[in-house]
C-alpha atoms as a PDB file:
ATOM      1  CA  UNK A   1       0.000   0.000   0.000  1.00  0.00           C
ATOM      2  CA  UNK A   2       2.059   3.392  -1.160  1.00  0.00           C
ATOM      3  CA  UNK A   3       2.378   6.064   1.606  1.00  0.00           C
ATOM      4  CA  UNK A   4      -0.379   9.222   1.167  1.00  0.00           C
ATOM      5  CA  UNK A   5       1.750  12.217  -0.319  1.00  0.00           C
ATOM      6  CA  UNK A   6       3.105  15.081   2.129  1.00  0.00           C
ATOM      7  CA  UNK A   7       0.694  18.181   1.436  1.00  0.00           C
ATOM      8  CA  UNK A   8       2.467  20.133   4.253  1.00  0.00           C
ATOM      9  CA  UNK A   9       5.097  19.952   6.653  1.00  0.00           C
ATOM     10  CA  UNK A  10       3.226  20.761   9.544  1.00  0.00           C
ATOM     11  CA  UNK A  11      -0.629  20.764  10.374  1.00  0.00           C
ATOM     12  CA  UNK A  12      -3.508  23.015   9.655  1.00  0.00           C
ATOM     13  CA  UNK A  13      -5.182  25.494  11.944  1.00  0.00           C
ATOM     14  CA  UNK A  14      -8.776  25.397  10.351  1.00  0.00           C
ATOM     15  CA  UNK A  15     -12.148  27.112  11.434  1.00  0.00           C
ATOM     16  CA  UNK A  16     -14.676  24.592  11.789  1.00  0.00           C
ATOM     17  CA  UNK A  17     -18.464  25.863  11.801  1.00  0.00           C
ATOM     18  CA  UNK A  18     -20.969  23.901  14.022  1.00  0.00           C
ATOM     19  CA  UNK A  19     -23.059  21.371  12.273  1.00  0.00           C
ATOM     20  CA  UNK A  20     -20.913  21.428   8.886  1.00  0.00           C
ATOM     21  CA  UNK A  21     -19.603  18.384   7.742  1.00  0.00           C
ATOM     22  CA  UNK A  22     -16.103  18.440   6.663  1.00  0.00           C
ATOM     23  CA  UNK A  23     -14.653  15.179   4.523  1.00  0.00           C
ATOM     24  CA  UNK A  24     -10.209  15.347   5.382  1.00  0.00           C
ATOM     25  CA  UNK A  25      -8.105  14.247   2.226  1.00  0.00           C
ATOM     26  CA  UNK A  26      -5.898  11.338   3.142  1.00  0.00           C
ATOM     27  CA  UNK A  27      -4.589  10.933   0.348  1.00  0.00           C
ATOM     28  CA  UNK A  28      -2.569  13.914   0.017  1.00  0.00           C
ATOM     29  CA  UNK A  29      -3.627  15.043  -3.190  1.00  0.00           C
ATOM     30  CA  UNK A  30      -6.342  17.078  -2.522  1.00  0.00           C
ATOM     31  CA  UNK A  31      -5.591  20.944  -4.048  1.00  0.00           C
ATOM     32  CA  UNK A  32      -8.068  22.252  -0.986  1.00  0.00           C
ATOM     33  CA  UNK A  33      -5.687  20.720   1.543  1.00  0.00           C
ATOM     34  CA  UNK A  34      -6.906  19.591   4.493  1.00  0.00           C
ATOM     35  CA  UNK A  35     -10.459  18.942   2.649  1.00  0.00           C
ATOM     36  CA  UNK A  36     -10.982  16.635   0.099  1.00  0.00           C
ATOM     37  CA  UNK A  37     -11.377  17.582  -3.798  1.00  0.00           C
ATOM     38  CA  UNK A  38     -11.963  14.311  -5.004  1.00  0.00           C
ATOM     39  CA  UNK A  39      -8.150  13.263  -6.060  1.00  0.00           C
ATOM     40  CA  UNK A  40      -8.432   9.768  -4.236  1.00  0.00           C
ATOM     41  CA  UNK A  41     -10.333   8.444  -7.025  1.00  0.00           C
ATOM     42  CA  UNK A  42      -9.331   4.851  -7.616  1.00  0.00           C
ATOM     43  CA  UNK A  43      -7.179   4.868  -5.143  1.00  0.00           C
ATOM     44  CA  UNK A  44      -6.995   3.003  -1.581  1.00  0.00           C
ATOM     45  CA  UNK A  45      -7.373   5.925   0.163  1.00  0.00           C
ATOM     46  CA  UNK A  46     -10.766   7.116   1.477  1.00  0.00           C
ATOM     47  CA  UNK A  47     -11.340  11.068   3.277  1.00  0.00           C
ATOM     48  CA  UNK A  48     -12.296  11.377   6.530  1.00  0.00           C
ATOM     49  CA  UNK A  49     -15.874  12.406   7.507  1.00  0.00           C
ATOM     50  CA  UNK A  50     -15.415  15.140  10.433  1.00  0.00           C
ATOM     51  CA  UNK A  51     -18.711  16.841  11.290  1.00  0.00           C
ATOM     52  CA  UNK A  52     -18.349  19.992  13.951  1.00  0.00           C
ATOM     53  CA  UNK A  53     -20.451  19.433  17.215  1.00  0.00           C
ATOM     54  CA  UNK A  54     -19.356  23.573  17.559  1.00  0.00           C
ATOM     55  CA  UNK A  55     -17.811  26.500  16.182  1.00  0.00           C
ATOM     56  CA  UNK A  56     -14.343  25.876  16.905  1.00  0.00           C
ATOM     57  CA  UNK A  57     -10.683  25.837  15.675  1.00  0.00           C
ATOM     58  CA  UNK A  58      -9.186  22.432  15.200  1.00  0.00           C
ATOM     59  CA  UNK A  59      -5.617  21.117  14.053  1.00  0.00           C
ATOM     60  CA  UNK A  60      -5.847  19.163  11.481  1.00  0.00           C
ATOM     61  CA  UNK A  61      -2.845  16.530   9.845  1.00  0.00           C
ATOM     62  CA  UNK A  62      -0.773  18.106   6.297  1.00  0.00           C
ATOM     63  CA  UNK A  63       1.527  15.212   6.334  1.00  0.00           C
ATOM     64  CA  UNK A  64      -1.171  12.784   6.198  1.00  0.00           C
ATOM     65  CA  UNK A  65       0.865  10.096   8.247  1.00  0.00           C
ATOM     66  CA  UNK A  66      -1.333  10.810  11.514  1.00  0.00           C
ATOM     67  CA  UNK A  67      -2.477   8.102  13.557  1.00  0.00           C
ATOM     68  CA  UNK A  68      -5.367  10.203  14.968  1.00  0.00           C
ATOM     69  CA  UNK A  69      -6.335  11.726  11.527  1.00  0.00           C
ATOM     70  CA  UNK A  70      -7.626  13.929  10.723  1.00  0.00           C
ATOM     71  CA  UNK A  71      -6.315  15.659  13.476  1.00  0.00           C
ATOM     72  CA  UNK A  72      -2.592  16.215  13.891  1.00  0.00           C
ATOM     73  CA  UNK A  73      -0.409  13.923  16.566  1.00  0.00           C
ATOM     74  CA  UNK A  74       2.700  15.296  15.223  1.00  0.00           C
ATOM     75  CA  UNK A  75       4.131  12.344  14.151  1.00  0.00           C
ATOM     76  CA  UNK A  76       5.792  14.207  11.426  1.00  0.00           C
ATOM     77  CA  UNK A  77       8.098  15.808  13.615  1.00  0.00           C
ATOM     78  CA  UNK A  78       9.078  13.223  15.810  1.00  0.00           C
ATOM     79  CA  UNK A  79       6.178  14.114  18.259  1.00  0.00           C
ATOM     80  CA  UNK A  80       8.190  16.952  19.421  1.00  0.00           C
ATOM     81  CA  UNK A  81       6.413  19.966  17.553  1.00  0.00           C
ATOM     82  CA  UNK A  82       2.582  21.283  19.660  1.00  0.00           C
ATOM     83  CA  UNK A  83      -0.525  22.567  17.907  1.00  0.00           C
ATOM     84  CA  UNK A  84       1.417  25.707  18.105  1.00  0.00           C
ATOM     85  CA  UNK A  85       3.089  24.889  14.744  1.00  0.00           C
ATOM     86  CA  UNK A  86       0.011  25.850  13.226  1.00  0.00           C
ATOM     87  CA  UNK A  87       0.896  29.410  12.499  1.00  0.00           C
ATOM     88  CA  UNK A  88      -1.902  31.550  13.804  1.00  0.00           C
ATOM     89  CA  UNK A  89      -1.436  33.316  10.619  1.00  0.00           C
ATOM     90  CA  UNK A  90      -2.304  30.626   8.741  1.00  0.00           C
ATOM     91  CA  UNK A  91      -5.975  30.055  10.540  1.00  0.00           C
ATOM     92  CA  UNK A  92      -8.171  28.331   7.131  1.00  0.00           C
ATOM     93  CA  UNK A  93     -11.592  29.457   7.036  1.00  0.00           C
ATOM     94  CA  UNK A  94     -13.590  26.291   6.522  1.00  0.00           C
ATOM     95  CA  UNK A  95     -16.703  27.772   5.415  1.00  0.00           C
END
């Protein structure tokens, strides 16, 4: 089974809207990283359904290699970096 392609380094700090459903590429593909476009197709690789219980930020995996996905356990980065290495500047709206 190939690895899912590294989208970005770190992880995305997204806005997530209460009741929305959100569907995470794990593929790494997608060109509306963290969300899905579609670019799994006929692949093994299947996005994640995430559906907001609240308006809230969340952190969610760009290497796609999380063990938690979609959110981010750093694994990337040896499990040293924190949900800080979302750059605050970097906050995706979500919808």
């Amino acid at each position: 089974m190939p690895d899912p392609l590294l989208a970005k380094q770190g992880p995305y700090l997204v806005e997530l809207k209460a009741g929305r459903t959100y569907f995470w590429c794990s593929c790494g593909a997608s060109k509306r990283q963290p969300f899905c476009d579609g670019s799994h197709a006929g692949s093994h690789f299947t996005p994640r359904k995430l559906t907001a219980s609240q308006n809230s930020e969340a952190v969610l995996c760009g290497c796609k290699h999380t063990g938690r996905g979609p959110f981010c356990d750093c694994i990337r980065n040896n499990l040293t970096a924190t949900h800080d290495a979302a750059d605050r500047e970097e906050v995706l709206s979500a919808g």
